[in-house]
N, C-alpha and C. Protein backbone atom coordinates (compact mmCIF):
# COMPACT_ATOMS: atom_id res chain seq x y z
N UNK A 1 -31.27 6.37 -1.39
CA UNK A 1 -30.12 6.67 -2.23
C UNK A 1 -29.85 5.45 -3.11
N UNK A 2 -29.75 5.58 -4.42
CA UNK A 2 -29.49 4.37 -5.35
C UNK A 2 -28.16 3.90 -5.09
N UNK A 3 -27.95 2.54 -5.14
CA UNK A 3 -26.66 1.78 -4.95
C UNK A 3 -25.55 2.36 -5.15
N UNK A 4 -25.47 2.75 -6.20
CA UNK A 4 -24.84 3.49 -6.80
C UNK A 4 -23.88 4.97 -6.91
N UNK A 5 -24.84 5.37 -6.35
CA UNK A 5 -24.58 6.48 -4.69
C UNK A 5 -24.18 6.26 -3.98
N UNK A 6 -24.60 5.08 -3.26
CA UNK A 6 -23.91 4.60 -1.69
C UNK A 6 -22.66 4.03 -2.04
N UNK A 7 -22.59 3.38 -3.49
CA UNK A 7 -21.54 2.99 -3.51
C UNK A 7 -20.00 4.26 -3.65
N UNK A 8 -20.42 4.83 -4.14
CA UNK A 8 -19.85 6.34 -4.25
C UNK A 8 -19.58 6.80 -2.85
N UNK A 9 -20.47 7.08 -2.27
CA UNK A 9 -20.21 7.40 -1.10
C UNK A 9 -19.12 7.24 -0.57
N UNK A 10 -19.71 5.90 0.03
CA UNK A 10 -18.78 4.68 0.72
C UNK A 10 -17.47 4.81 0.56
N UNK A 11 -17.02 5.08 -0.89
CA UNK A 11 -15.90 5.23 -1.78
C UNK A 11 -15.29 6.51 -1.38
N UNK A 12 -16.05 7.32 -0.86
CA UNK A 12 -15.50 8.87 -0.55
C UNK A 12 -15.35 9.01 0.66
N UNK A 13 -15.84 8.49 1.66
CA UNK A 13 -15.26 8.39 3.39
C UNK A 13 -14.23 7.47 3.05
N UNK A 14 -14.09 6.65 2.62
CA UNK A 14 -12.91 5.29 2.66
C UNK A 14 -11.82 6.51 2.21
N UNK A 15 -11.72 7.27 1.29
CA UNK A 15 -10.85 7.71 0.74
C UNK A 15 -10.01 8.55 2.10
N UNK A 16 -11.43 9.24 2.19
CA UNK A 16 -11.23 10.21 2.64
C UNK A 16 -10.52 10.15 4.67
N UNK A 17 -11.02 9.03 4.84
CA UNK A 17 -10.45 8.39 5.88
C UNK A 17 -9.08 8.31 5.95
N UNK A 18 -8.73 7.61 4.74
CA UNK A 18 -6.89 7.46 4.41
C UNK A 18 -6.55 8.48 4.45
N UNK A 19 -7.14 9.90 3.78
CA UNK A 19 -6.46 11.10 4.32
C UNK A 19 -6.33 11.50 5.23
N UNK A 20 -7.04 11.54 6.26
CA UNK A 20 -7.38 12.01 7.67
C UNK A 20 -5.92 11.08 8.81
N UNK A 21 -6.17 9.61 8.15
CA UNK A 21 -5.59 8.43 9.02
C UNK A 21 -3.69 9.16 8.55
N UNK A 22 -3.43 9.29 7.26
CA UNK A 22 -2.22 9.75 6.73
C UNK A 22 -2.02 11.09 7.30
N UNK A 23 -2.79 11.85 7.39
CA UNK A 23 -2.67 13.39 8.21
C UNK A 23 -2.52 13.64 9.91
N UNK A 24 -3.25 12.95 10.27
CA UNK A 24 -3.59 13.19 11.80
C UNK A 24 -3.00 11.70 12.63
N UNK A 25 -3.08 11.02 12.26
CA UNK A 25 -2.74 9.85 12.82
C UNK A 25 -4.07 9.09 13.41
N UNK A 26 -3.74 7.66 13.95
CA UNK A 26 -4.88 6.74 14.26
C UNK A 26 -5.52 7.80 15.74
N UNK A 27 -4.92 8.21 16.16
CA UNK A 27 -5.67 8.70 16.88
C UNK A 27 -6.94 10.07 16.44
N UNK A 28 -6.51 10.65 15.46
CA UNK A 28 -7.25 11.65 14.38
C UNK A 28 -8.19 11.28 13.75
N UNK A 29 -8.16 9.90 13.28
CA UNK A 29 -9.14 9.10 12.70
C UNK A 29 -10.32 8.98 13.36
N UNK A 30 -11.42 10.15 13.43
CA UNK A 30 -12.85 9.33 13.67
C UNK A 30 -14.08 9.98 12.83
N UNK A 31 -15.09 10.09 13.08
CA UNK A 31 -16.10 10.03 12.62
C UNK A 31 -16.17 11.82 12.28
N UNK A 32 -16.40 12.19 12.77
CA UNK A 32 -16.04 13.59 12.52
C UNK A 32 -15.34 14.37 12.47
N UNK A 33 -14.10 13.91 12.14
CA UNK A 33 -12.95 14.25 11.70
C UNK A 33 -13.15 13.82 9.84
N UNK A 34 -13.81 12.50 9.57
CA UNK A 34 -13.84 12.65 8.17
C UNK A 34 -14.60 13.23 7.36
N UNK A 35 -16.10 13.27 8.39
CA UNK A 35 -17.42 14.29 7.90
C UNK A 35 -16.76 15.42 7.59
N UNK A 36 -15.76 16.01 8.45
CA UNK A 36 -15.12 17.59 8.55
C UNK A 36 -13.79 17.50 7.18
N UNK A 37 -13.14 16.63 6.77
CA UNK A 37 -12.09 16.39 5.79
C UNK A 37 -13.23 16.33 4.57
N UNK A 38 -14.36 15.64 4.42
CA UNK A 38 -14.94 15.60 3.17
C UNK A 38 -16.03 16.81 2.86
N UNK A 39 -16.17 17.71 3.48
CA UNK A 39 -17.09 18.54 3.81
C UNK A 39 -18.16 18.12 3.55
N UNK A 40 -18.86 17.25 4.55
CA UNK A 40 -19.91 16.43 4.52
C UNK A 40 -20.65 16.88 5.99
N UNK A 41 -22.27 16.67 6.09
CA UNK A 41 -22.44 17.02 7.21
C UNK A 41 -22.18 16.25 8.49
N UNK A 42 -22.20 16.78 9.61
CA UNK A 42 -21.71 15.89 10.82
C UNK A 42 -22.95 14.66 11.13
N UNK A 43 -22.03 13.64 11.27
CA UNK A 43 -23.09 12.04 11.32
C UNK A 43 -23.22 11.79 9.92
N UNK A 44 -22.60 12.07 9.05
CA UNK A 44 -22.48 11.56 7.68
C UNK A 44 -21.75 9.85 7.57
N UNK A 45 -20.64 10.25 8.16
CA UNK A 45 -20.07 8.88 8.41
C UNK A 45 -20.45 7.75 9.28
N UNK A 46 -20.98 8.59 10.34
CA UNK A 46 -21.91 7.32 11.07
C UNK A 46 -23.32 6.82 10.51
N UNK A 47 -23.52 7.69 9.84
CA UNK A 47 -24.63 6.39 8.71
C UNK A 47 -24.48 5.49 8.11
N UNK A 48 -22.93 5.74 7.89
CA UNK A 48 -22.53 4.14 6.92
C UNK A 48 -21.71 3.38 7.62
N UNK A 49 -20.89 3.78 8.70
CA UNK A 49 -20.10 3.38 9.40
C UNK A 49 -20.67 3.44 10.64
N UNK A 50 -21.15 2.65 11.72
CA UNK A 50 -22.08 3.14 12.66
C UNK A 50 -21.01 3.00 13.85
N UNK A 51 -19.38 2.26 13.34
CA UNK A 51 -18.40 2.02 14.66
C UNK A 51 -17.01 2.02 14.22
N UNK A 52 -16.18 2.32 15.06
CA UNK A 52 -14.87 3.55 15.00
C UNK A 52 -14.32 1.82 13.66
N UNK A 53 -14.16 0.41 14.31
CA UNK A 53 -14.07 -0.58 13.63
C UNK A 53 -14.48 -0.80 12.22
N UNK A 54 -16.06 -0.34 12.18
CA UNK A 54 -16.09 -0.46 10.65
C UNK A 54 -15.37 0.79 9.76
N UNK A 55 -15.66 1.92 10.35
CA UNK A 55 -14.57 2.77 9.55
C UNK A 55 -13.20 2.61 9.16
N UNK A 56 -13.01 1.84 10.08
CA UNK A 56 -10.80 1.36 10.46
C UNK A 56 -11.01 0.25 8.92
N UNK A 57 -12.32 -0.75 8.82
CA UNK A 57 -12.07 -1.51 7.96
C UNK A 57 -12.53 -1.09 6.72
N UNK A 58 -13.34 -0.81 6.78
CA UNK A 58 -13.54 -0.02 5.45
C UNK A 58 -12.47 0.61 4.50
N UNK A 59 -11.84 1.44 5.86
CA UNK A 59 -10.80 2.27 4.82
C UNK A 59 -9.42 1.40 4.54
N UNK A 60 -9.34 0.53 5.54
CA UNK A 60 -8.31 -0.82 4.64
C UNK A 60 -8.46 -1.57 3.45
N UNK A 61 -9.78 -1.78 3.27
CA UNK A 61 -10.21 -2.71 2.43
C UNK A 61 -10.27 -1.56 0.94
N UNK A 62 -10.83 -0.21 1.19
CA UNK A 62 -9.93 0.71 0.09
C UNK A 62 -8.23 1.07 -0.24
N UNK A 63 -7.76 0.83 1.08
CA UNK A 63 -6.51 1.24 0.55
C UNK A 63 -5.70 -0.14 -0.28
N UNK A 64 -5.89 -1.09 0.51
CA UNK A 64 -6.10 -2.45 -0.63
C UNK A 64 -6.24 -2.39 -2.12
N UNK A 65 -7.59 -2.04 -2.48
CA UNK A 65 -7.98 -2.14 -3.27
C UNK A 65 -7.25 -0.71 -3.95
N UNK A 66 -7.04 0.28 -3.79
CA UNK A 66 -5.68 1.13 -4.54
C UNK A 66 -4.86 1.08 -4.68
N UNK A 67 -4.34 0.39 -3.77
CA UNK A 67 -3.17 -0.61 -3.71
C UNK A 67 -2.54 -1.35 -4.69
N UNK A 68 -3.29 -2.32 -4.66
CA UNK A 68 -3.82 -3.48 -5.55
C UNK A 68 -3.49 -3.27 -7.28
N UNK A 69 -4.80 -1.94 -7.43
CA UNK A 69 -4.65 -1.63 -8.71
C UNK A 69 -3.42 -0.83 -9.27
N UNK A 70 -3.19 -0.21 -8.61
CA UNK A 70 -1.80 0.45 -9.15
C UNK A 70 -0.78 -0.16 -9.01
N UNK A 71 -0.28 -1.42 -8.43
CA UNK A 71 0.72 -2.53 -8.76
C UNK A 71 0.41 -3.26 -9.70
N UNK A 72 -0.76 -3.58 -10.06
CA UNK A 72 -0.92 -4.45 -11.27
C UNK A 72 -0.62 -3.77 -12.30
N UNK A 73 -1.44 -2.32 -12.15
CA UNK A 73 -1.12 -1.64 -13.48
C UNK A 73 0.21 -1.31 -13.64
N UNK A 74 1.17 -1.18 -12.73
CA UNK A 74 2.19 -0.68 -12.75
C UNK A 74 3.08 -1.95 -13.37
N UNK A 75 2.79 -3.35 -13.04
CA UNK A 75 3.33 -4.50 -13.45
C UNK A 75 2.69 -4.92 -14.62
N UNK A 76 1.91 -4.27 -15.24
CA UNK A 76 0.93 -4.92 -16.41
C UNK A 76 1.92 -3.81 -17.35
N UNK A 77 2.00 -2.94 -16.70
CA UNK A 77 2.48 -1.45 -18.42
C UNK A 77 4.18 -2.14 -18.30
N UNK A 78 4.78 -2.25 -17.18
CA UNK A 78 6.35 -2.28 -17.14
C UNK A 78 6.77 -3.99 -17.80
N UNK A 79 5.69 -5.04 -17.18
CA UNK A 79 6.26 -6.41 -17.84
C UNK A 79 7.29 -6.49 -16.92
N UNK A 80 7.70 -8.02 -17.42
CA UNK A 80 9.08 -8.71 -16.73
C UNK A 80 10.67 -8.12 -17.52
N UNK A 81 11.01 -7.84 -16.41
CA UNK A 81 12.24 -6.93 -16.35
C UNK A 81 13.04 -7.77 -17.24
N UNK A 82 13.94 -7.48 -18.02
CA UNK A 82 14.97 -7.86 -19.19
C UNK A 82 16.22 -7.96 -18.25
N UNK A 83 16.67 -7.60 -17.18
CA UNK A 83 17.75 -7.72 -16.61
C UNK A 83 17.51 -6.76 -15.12
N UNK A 84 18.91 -7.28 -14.25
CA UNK A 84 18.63 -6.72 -13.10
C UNK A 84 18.93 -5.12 -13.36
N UNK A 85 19.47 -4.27 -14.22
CA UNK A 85 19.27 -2.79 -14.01
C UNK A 85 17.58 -2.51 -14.16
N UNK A 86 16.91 -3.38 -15.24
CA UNK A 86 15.48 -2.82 -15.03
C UNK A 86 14.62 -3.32 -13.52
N UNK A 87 14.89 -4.21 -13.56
CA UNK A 87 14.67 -4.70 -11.69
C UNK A 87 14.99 -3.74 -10.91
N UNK A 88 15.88 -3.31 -10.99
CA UNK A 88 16.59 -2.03 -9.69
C UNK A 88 15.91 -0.64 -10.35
N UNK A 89 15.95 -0.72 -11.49
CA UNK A 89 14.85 0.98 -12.07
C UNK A 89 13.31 1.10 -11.44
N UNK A 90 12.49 -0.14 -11.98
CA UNK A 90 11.46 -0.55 -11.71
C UNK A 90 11.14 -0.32 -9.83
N UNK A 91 12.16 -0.95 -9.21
CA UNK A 91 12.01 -1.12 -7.68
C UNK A 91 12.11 0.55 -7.53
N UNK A 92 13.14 1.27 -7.90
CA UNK A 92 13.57 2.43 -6.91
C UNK A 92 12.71 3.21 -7.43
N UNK A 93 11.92 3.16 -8.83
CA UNK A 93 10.88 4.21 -9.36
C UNK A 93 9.37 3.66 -8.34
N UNK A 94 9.36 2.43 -7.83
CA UNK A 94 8.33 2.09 -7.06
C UNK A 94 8.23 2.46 -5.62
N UNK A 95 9.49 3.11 -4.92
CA UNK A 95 9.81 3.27 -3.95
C UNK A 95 9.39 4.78 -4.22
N UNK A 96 9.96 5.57 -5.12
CA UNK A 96 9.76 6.89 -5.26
C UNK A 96 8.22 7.62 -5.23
N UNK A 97 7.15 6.17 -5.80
CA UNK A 97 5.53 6.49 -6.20
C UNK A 97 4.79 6.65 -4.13
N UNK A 98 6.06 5.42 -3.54
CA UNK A 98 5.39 5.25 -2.15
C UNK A 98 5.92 6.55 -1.32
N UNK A 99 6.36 7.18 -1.71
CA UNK A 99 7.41 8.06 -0.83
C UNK A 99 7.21 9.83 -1.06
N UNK A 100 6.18 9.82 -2.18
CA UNK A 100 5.54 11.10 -2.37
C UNK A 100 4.35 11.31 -2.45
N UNK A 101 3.92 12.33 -2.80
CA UNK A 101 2.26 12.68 -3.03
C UNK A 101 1.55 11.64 -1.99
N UNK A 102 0.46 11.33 -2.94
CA UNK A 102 -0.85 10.36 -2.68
C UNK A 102 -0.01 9.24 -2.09
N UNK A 103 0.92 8.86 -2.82
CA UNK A 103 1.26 7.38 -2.23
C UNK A 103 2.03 7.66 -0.77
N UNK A 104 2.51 9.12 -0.81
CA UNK A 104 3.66 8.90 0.71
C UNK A 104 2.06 8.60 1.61
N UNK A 105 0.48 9.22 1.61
CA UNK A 105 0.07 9.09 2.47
C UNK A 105 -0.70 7.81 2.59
N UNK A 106 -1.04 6.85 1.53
CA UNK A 106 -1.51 6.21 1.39
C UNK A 106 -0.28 4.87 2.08
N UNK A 107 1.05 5.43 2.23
CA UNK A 107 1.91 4.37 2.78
C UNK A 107 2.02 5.23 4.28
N UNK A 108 1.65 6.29 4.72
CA UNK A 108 1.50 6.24 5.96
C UNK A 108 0.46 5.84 6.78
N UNK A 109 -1.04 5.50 5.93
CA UNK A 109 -2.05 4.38 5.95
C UNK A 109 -2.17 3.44 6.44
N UNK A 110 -0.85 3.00 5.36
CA UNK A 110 -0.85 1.70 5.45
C UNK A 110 0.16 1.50 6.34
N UNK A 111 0.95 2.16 7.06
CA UNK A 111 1.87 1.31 8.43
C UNK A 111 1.02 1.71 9.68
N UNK A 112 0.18 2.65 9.61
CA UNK A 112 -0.70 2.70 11.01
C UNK A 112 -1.61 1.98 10.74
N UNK A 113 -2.05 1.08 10.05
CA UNK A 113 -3.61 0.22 9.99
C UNK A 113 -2.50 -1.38 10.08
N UNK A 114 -0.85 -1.45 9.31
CA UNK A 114 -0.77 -2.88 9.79
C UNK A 114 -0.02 -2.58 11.49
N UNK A 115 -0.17 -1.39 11.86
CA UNK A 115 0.34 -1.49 13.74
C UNK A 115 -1.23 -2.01 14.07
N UNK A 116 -2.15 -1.53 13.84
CA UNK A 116 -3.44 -1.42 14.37
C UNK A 116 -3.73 -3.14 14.20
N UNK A 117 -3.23 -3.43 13.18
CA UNK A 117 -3.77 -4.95 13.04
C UNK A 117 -3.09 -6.04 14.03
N UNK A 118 -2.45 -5.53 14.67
CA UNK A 118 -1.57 -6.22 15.53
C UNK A 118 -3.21 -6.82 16.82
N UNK A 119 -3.33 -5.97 17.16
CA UNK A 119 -4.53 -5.71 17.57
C UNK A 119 -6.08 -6.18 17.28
N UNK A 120 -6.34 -6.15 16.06
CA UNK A 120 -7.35 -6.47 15.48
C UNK A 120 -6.89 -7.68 13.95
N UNK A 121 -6.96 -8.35 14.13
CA UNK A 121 -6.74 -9.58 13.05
C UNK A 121 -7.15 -9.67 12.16
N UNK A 122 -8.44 -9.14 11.96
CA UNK A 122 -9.54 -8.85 10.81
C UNK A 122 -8.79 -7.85 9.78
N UNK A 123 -8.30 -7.03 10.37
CA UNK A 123 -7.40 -6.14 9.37
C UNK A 123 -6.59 -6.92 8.64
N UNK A 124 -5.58 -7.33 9.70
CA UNK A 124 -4.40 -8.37 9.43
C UNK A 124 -4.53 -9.23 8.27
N UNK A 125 -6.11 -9.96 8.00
CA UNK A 125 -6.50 -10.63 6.77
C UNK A 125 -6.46 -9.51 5.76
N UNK A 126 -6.78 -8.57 5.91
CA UNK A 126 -6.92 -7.77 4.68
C UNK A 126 -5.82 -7.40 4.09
N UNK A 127 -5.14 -7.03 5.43
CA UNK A 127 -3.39 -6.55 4.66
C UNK A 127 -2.23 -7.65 4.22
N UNK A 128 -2.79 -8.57 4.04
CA UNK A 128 -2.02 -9.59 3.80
C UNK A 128 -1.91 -9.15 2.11
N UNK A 129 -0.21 -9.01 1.69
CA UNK A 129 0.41 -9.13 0.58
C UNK A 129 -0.40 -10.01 -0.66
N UNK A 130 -0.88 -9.27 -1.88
CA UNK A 130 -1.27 -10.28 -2.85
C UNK A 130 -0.57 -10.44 -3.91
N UNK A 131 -1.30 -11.08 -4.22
CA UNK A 131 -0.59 -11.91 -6.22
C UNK A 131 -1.10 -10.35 -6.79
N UNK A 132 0.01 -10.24 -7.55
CA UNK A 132 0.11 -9.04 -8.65
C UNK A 132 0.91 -9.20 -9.79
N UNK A 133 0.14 -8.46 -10.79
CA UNK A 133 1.41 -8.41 -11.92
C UNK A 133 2.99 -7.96 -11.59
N UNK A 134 2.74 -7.02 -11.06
CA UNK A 134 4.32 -6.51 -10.22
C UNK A 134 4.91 -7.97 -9.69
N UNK A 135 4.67 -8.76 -8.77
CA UNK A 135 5.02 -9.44 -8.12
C UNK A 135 5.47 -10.51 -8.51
N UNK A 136 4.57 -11.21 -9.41
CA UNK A 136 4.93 -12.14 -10.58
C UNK A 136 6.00 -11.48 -11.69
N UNK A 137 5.62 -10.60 -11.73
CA UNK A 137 7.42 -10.53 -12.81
C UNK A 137 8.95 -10.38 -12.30
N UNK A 138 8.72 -9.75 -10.72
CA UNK A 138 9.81 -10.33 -10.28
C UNK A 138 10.18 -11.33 -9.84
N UNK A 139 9.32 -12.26 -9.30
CA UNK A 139 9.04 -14.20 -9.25
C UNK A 139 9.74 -14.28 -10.73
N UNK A 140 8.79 -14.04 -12.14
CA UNK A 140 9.10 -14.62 -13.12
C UNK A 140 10.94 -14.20 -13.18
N UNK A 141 10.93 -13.08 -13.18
CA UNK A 141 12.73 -12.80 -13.33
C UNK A 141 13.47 -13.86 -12.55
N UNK A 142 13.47 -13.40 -11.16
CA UNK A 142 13.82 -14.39 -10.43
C UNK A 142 14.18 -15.63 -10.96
N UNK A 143 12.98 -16.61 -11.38
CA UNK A 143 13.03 -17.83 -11.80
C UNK A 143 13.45 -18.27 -12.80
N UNK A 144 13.65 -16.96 -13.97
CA UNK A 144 14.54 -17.27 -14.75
C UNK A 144 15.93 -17.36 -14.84
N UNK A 145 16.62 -17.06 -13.55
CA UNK A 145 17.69 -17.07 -13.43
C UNK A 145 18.15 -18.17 -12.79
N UNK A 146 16.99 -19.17 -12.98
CA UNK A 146 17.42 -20.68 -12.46
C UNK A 146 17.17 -21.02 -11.11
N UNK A 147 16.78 -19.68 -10.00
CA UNK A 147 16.62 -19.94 -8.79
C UNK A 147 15.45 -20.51 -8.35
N UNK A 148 15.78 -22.02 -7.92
CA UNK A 148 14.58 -22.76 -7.46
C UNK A 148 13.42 -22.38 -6.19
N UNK A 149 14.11 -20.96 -5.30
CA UNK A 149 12.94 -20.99 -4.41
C UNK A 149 12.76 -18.84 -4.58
N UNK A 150 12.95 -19.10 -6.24
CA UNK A 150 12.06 -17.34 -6.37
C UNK A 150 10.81 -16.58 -5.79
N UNK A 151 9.82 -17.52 -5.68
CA UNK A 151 9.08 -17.40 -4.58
C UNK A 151 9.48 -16.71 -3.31
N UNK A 152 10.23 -17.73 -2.35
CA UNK A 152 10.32 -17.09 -1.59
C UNK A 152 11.54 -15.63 -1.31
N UNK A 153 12.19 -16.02 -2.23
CA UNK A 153 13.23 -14.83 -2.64
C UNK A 153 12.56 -13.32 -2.99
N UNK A 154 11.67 -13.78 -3.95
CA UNK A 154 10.72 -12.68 -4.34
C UNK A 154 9.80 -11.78 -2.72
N UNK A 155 9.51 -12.53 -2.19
CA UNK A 155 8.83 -12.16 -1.10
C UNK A 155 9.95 -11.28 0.16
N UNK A 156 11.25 -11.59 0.20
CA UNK A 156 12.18 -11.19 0.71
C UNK A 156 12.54 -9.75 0.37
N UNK A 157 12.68 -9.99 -0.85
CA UNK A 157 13.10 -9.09 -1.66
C UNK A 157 12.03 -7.85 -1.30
N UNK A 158 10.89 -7.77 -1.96
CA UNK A 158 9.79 -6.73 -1.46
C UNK A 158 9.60 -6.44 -0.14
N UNK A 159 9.52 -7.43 0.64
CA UNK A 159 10.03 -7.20 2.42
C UNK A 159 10.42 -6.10 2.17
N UNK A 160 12.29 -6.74 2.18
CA UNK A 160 13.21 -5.56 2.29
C UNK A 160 13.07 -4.37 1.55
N UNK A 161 12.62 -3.90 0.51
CA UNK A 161 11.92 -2.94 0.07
C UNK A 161 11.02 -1.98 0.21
N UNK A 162 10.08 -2.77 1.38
CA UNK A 162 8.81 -2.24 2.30
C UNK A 162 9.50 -1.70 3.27
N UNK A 163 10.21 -2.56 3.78
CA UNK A 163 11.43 -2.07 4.68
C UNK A 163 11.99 -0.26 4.36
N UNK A 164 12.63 -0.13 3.42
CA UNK A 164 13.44 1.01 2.95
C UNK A 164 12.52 2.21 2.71
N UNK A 165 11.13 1.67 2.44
CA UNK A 165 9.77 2.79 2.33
C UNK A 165 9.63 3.40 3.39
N UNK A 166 9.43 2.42 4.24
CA UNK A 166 9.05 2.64 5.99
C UNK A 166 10.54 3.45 6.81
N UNK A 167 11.14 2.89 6.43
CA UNK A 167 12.63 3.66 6.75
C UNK A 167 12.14 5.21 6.28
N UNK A 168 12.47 5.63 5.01
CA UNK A 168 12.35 6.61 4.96
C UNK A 168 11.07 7.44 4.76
N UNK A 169 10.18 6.83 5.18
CA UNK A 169 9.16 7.75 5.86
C UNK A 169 8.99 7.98 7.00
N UNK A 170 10.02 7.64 8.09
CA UNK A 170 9.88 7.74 9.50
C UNK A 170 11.29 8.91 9.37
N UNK A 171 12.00 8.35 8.37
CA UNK A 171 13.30 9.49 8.79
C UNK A 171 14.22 10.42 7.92
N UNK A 172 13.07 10.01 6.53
CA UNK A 172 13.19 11.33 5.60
C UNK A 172 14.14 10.33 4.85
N UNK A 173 13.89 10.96 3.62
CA UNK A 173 14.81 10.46 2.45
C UNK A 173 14.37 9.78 1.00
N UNK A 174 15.10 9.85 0.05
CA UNK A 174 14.29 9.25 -0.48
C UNK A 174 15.47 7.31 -0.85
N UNK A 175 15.15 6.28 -1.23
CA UNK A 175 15.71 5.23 -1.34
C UNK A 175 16.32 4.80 -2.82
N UNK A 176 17.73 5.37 -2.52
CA UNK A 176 18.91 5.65 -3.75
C UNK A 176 18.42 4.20 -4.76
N UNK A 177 19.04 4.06 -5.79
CA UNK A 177 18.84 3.07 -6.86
C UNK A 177 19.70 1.82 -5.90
N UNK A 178 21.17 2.41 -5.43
CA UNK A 178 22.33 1.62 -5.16
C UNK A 178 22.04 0.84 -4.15
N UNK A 179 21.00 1.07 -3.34
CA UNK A 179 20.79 0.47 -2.12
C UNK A 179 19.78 -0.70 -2.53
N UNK A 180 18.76 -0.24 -3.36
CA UNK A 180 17.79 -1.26 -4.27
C UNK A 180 18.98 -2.59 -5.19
N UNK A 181 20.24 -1.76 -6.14
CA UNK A 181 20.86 -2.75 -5.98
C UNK A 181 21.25 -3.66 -5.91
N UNK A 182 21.71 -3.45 -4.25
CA UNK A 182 22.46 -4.49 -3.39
C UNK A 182 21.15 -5.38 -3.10
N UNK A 183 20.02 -4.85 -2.77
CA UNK A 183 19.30 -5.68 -2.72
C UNK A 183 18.97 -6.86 -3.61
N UNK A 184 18.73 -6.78 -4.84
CA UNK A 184 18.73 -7.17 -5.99
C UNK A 184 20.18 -8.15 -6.32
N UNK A 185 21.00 -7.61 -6.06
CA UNK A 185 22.29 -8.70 -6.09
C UNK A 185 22.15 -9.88 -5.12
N UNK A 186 21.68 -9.46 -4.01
CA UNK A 186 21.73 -10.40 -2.78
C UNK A 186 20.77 -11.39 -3.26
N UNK A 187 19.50 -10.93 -3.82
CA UNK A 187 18.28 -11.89 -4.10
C UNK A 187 18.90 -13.08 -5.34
N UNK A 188 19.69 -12.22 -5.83
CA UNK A 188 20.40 -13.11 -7.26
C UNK A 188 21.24 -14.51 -6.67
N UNK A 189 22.07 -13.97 -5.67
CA UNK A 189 22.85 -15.20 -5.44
C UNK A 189 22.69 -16.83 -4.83
């Protein structure tokens, strides 16, 4: 199979994993459970994945990488916020992308792979928070408001945000503007 293919492939169990992992739970997650989600034949996935581990990482290191790109892009089209109502628009329209469709499952993904990493550390490197355009423009906001440790304010801030995702995907809801907010005021002071 040309690289190219495999790379495809590869790209289509990873995916397709996050669906399975978002549907069924870590325990749902295996090898023929994703052959059977991608309608692929059985032992499809164990050709590329030959252990329950490399599949678990694989499909982190995709959800990462979707991750990834749709915060940048999302911070590359929106730019640094002009004031805290676009900060609080920006946040609660980002909360809304994690909390439906593709993203509600791709954020139920992603809280059973960082429980799993508790466990396995190797994950744990992967899910570690990166530099993004998103991230830097609320740093940059932040810091324009004179606050010397935006950095770590900034990092708080999205916490608590990750926070309110995970909240209401365990107990329904979606995360009002007003509550984003208060958040946003608190980071200001």
């Amino acid at each position: 199979m040309p690289a190219t293919a495999s790379a495809a492939r590869r790209a289509l169990l990873a995916d397709t994993a996050i669906e399975v992992l978002a549907e069924h739970g870590m325990r749902g997650l295996t090898h023929r459970a994703v052959d059977r989600a991608a309608g692929l034949p059985p032992g499809t996935t164990s050709a590329y994945h030959r252990t329950r581990r490399s599949l678990l990482t694989a499909l982190v290191l995709r959800l990462v990488e979707r991750d990834q790109a749709e915060i940048e892009e999302a911070g590359q089209r929106a730019g640094a916020p002009r004031d805290a109502g676009e900060l609080v628009a920006g946040l609660t329209a980002f909360t809304a992308l994690r909390l439906t469709g593709e993203g509600r499952r791709r954020s139920l993904a992603r809280y059973a792979c960082a429980l799993e990493s508790v466990h396995h550390p190797e994950l744990r490197e992967i899910l570690v928070p990166r530099d993004n355009a998103a991230r830097r423009s609320v740093e940059d906001f932040l810091a324009a408001r004179g606050l010397a440790d935006a950095r770590a304010r900034t990092i708080t801030l999205l916490t608590c945000v990750d926070g309110l995702v995970f909240d209401r995907l365990v107990n329904g809801g979606t995360v009002p503007a007003e509550e984003i907010r208060r958040l946003v005021e608190t980071a200001l002071r």
